[in-house]
N, C-alpha and C. Protein backbone atom coordinates (compact mmCIF):
# COMPACT_ATOMS: atom_id res chain seq x y z
N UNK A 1 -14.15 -17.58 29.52
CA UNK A 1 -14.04 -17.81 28.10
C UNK A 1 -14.97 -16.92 27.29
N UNK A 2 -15.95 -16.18 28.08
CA UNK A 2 -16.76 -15.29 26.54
C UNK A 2 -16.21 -14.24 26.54
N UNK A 3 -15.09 -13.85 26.53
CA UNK A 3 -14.65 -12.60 26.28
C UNK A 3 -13.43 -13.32 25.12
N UNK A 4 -12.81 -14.14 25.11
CA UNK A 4 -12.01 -14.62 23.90
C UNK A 4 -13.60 -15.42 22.60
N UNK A 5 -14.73 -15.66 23.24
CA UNK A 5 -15.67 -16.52 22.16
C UNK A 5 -15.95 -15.22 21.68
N UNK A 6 -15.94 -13.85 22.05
CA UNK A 6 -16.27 -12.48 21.58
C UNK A 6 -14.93 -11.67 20.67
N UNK A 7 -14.12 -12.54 20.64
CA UNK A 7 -13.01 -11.66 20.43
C UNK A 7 -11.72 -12.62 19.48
N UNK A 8 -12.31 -13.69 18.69
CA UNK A 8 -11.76 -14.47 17.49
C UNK A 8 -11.15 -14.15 16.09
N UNK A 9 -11.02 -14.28 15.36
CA UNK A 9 -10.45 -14.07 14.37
C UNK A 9 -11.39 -13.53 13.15
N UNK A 10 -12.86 -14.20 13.81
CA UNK A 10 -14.14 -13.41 12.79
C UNK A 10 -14.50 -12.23 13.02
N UNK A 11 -14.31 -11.60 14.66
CA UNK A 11 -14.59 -10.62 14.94
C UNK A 11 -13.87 -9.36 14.70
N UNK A 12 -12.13 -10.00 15.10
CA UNK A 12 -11.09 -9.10 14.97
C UNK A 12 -10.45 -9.29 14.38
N UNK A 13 -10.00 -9.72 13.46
CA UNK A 13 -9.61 -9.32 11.47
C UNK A 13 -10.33 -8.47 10.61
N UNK A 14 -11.91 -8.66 10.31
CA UNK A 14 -12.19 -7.60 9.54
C UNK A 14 -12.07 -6.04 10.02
N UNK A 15 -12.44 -5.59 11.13
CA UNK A 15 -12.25 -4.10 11.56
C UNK A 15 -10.60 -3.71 11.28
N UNK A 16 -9.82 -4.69 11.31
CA UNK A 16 -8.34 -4.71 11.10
C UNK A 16 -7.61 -4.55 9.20
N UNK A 17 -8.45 -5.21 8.49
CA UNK A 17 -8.23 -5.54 6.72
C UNK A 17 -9.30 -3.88 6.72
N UNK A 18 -10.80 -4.03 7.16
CA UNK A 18 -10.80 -2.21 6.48
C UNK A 18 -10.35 -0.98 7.17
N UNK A 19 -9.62 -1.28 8.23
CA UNK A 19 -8.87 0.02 7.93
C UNK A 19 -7.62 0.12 7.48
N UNK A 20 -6.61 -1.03 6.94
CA UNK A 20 -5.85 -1.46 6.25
C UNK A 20 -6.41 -0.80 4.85
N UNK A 21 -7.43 -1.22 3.94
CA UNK A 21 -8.06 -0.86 2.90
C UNK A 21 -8.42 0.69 2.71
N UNK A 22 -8.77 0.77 3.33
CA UNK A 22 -9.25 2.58 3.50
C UNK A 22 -7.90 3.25 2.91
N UNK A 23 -6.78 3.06 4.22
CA UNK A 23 -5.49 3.77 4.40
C UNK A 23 -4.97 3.35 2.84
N UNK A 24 -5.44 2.06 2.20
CA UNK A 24 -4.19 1.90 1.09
C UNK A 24 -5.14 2.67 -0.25
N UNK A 25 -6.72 2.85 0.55
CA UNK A 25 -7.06 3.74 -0.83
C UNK A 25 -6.86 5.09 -1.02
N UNK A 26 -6.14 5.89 0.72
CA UNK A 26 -5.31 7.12 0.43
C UNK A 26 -4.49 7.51 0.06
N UNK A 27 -3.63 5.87 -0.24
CA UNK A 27 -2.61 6.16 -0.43
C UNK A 27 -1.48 5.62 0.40
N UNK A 28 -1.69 5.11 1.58
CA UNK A 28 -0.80 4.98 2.45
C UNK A 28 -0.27 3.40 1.82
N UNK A 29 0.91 3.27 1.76
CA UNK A 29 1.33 2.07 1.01
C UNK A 29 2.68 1.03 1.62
N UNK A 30 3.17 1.47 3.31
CA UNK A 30 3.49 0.49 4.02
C UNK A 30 3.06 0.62 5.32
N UNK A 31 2.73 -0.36 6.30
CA UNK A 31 2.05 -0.74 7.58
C UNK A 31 2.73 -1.25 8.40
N UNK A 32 2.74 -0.89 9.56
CA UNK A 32 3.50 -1.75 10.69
C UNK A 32 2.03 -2.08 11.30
N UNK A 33 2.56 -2.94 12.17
CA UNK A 33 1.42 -3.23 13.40
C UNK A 33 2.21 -3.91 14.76
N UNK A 34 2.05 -3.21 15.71
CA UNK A 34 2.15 -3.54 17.41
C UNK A 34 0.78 -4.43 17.80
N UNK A 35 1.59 -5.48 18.70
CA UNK A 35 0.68 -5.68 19.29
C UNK A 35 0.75 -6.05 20.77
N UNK A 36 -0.53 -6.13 21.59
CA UNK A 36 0.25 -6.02 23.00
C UNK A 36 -0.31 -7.42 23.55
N UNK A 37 0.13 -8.95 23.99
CA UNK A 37 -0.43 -9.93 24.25
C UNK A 37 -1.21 -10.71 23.35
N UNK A 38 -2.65 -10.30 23.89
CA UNK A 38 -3.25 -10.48 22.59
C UNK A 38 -3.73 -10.42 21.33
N UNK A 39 -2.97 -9.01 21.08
CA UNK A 39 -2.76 -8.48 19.64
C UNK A 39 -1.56 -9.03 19.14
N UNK A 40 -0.73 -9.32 19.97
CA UNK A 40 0.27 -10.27 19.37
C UNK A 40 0.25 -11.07 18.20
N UNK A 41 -0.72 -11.59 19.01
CA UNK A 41 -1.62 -12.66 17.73
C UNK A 41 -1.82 -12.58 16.58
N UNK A 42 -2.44 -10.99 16.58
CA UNK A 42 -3.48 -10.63 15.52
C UNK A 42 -2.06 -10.00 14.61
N UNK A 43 -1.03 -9.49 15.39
CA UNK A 43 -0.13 -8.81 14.43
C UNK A 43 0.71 -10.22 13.89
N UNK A 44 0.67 -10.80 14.50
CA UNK A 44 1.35 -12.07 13.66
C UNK A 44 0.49 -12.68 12.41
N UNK A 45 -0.85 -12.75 12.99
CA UNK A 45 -1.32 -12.92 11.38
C UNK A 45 -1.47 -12.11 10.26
N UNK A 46 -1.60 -10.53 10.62
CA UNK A 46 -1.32 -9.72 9.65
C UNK A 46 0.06 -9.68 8.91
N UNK A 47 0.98 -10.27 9.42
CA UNK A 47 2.24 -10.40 9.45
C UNK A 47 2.27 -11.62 8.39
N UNK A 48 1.94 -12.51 8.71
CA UNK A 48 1.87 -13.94 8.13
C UNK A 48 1.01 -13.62 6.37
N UNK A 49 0.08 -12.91 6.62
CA UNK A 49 -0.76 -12.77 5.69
C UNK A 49 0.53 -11.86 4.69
N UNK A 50 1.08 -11.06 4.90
CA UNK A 50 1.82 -10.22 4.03
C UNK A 50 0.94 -8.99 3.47
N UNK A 51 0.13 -8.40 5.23
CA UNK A 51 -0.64 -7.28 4.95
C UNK A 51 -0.23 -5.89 5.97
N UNK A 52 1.18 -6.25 6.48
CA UNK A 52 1.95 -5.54 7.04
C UNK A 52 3.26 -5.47 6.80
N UNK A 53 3.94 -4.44 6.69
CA UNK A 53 5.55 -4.53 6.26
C UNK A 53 6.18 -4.84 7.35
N UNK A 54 5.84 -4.73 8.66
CA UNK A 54 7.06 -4.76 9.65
C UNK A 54 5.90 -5.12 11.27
N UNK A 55 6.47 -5.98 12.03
CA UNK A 55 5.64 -6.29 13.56
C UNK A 55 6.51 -6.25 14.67
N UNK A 56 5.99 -5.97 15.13
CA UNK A 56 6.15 -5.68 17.14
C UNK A 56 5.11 -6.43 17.39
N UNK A 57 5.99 -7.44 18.22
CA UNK A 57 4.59 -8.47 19.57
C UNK A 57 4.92 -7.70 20.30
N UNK A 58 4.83 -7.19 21.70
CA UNK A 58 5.24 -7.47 23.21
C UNK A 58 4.20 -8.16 23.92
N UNK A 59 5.40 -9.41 24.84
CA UNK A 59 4.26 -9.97 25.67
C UNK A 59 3.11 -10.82 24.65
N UNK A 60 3.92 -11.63 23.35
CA UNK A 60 2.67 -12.36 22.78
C UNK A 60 2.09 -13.23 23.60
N UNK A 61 0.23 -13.73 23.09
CA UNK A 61 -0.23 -14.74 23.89
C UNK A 61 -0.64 -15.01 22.45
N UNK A 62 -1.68 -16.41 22.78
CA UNK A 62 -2.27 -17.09 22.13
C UNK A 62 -1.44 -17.66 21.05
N UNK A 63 -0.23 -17.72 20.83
CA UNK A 63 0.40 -18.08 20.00
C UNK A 63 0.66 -19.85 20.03
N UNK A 64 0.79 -20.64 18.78
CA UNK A 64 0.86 -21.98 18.95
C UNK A 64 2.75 -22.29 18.70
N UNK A 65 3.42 -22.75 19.99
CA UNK A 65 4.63 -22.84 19.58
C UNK A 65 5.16 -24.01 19.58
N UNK A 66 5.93 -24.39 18.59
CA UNK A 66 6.79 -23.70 17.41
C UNK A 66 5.69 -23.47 16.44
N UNK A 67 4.48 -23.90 15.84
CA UNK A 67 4.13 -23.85 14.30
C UNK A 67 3.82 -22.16 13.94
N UNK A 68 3.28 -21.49 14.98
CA UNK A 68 3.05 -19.96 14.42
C UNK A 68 4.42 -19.61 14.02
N UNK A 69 5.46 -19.36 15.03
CA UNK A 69 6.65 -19.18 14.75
C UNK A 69 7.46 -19.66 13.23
N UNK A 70 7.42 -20.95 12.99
CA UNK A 70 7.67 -21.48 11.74
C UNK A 70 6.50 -21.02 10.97
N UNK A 71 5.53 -20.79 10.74
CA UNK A 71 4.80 -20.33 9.82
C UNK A 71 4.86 -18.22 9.49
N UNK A 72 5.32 -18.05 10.62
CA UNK A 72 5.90 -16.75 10.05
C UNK A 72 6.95 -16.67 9.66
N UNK A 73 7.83 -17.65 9.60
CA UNK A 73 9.33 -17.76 9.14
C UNK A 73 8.97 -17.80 7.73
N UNK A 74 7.93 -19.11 7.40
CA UNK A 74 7.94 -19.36 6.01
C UNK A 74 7.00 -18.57 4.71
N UNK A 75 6.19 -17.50 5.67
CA UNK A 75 5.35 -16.62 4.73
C UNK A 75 5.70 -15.18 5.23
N UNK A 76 6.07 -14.91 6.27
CA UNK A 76 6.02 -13.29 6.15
C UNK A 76 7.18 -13.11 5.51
N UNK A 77 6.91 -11.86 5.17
CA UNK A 77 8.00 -10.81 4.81
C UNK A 77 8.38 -9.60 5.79
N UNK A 78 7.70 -9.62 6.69
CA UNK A 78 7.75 -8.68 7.47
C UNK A 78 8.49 -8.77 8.91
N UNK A 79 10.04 -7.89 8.77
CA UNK A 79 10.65 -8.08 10.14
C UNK A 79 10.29 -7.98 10.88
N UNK A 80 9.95 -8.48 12.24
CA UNK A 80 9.71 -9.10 13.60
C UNK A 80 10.77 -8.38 14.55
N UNK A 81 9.54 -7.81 15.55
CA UNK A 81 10.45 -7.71 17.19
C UNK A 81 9.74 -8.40 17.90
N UNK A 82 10.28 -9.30 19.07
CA UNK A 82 9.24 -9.53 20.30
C UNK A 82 10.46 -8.76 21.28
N UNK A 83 8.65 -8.19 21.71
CA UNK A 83 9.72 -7.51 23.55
C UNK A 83 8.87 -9.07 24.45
N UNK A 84 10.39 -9.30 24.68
CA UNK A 84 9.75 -10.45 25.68
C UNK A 84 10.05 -10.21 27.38
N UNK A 85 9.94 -11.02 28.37
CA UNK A 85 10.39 -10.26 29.65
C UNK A 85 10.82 -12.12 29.98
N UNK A 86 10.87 -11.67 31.47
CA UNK A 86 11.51 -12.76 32.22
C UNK A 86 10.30 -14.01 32.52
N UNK A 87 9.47 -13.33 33.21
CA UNK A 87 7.84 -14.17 33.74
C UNK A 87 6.90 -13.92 32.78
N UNK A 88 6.96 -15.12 32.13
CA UNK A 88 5.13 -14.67 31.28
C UNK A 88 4.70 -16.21 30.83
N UNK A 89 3.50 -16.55 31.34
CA UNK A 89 3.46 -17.88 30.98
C UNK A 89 2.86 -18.54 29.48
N UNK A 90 2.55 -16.41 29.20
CA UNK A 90 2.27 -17.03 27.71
C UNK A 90 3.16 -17.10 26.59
N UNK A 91 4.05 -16.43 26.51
CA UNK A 91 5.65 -16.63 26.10
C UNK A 91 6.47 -16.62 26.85
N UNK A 92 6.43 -18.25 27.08
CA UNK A 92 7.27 -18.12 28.08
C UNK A 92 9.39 -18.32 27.78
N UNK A 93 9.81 -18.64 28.51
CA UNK A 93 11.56 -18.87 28.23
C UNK A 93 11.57 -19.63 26.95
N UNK A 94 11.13 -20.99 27.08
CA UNK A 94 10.96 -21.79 25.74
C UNK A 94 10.87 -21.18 24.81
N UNK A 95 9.91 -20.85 24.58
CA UNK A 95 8.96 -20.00 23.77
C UNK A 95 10.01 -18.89 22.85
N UNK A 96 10.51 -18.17 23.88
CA UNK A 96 11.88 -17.04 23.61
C UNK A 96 12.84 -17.58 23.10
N UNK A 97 13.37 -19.15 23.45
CA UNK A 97 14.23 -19.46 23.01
C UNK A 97 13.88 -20.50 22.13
N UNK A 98 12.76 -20.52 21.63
CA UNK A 98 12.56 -21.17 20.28
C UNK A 98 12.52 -20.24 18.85
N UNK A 99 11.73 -19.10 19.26
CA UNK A 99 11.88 -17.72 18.13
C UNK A 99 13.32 -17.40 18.06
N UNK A 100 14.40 -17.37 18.65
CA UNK A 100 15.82 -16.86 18.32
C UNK A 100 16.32 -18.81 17.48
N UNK A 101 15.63 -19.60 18.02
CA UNK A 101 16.66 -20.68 16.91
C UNK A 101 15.95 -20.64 15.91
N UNK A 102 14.24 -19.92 15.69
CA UNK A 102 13.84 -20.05 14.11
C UNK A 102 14.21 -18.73 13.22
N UNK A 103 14.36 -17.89 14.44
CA UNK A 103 14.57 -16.35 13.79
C UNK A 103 15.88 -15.91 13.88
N UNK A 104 16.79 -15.98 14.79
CA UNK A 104 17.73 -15.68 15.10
C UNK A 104 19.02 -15.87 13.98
N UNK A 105 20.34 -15.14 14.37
CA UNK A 105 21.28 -15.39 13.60
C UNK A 105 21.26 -15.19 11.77
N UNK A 106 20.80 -14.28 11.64
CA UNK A 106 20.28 -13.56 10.65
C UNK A 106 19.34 -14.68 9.63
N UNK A 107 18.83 -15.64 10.11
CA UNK A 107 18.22 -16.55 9.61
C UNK A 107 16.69 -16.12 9.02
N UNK A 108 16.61 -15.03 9.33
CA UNK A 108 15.08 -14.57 9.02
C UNK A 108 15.68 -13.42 8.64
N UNK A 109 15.61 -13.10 7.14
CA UNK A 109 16.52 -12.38 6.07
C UNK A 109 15.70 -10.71 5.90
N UNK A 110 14.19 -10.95 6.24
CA UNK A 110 13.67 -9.93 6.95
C UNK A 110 14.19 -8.99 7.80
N UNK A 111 14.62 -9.76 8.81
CA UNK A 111 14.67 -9.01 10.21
C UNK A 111 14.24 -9.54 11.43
N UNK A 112 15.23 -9.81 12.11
CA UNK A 112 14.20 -10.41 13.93
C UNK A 112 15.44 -9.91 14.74
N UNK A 113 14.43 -9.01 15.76
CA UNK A 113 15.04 -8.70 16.85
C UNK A 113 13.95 -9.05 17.82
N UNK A 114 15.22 -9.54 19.15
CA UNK A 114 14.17 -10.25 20.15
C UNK A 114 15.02 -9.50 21.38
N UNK A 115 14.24 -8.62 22.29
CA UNK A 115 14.80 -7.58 23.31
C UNK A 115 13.74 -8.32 24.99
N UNK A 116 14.72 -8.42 25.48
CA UNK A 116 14.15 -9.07 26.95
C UNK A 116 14.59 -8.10 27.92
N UNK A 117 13.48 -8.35 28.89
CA UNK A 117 13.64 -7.10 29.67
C UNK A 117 12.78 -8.19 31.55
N UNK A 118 14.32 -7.88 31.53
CA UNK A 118 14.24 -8.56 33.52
C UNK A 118 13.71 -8.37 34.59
N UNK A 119 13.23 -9.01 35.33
CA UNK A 119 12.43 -8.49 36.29
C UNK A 119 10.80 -7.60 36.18
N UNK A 120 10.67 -8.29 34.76
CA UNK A 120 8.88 -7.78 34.36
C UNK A 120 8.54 -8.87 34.11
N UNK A 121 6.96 -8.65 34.13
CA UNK A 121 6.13 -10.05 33.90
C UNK A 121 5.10 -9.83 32.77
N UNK A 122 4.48 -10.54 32.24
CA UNK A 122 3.53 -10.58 31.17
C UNK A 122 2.76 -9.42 31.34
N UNK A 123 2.12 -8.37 30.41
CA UNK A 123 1.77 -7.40 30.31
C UNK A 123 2.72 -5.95 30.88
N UNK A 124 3.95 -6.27 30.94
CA UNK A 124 4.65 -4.89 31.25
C UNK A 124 4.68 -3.79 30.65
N UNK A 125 4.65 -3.92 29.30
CA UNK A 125 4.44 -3.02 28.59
C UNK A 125 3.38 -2.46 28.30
N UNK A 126 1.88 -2.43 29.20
CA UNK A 126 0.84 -1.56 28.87
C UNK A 126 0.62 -1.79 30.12
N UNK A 127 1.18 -2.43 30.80
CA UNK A 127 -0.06 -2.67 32.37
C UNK A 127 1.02 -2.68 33.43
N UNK A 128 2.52 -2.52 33.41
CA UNK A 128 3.19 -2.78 34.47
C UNK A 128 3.18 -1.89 35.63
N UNK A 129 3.79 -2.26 37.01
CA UNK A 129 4.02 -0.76 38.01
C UNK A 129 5.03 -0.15 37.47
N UNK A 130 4.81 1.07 37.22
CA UNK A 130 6.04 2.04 37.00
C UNK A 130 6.67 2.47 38.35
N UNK A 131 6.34 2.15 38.99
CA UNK A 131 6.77 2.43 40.33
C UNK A 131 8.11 1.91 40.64
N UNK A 132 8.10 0.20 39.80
CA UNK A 132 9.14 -0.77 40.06
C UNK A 132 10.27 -0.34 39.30
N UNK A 133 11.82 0.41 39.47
CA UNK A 133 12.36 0.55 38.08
C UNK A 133 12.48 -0.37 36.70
N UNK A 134 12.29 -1.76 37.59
CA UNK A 134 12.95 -2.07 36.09
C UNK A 134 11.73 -2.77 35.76
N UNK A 135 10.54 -2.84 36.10
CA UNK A 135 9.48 -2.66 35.09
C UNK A 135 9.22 -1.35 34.45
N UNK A 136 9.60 -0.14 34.84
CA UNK A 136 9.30 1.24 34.49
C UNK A 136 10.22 1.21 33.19
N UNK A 137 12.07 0.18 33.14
CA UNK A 137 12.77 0.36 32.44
C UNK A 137 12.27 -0.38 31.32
N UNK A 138 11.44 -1.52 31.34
CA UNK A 138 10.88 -2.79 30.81
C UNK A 138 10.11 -1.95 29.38
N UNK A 139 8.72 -1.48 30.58
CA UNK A 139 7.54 -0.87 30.10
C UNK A 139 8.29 0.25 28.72
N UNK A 140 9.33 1.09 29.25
CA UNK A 140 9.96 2.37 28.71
C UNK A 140 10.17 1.73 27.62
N UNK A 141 11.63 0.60 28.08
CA UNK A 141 12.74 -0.08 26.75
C UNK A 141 11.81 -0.61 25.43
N UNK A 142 10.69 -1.31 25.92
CA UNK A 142 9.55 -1.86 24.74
C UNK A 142 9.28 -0.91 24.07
N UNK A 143 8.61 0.40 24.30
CA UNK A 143 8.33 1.40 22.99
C UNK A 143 9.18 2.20 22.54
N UNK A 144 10.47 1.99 23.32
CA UNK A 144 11.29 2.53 22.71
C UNK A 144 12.24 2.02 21.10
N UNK A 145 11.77 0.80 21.96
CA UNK A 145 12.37 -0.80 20.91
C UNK A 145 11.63 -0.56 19.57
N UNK A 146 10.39 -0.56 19.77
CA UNK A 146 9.09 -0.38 18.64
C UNK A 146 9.52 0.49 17.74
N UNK A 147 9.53 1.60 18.45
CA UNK A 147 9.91 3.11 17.23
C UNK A 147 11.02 2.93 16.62
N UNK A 148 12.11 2.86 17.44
CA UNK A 148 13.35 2.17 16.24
C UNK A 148 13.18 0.88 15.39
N UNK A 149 12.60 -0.29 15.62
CA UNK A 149 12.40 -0.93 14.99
C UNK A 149 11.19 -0.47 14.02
N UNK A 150 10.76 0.33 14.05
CA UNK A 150 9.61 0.88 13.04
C UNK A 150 10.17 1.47 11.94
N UNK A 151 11.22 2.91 12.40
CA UNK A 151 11.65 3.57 11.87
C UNK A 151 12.82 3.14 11.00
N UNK A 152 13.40 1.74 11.43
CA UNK A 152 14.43 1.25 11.05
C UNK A 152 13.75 0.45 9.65
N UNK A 153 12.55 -0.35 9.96
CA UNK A 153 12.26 -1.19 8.73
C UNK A 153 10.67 -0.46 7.93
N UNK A 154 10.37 0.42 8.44
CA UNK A 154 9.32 1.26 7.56
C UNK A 154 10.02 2.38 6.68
């Protein structure tokens, strides 16, 4: 546990809002944010907050389900991807199939796309064997997912 008592919402939000601030005093005036597990998190609350235009989870953790889920339904503005996989006990099946009945079916007027990818397990997309194809296809399909979904709603 001292690596999450080191790594909360006091610690990792502000380094996150000033360089958000900086970028919007250059000028830069829409934001995506990825996140991988446990940035999940953090991009969901930037998300929630309405200090990002557009999010990528893959592999969220720490998430409280259903209420995070319903609480980004009812404040963001910002379309949503989760790359989810088959094994992950922190989003797990439930979990997947609770975001498509709050998000799904064009019900989240934003945007939600939810892309699953078989035979990977929690962290595939930054930590999987590429060795395995269809974690290699997993790991691949997720940033591939990202950039179109970036490019599509940025």
């Amino acid at each position: 546990m001292g690596w999450f008592a080191n790594h909360g919402p006091e610690q990792t939000r502000p380094p996150l809002d000033k360089v958000i601030a900086v970028l919007r005093e250059e000028g830069v005036t829409k934001f995506g944010a990825t996140g991988y597990c446990f940035g999940g998190r953090y991009t969901f609350n930037l998300a929630i907050d309405n200090a990002i235009q557009c999010a990528v989870a893959s592999h969220p953790s720490a998430l409280k389900i259903p209420d995070d889920l319903e609480t980004y339904f009812s404040k963001s503005q910002a379309p949503l991807l989760i790359n989810s996989c088959e094994i992950d006990q922190s989003f797990p099946a439930a979990a997947q199939a609770k975001a498509d009945e709050i998000f799904g079916d064009d019900k989240f007027a934003p945007g939600y796309k939810r892309e699953y990818f078989p035979g990977c397990t929690h962290g595939f997309a930054v930590r999987g064997d590429i060795n395995d194809p269809l974690v290699k296809a997993g790991k691949e399909g997720a940033f591939k997912a990202a950039v179109e979904f970036f490019l599509e709603h940025l």
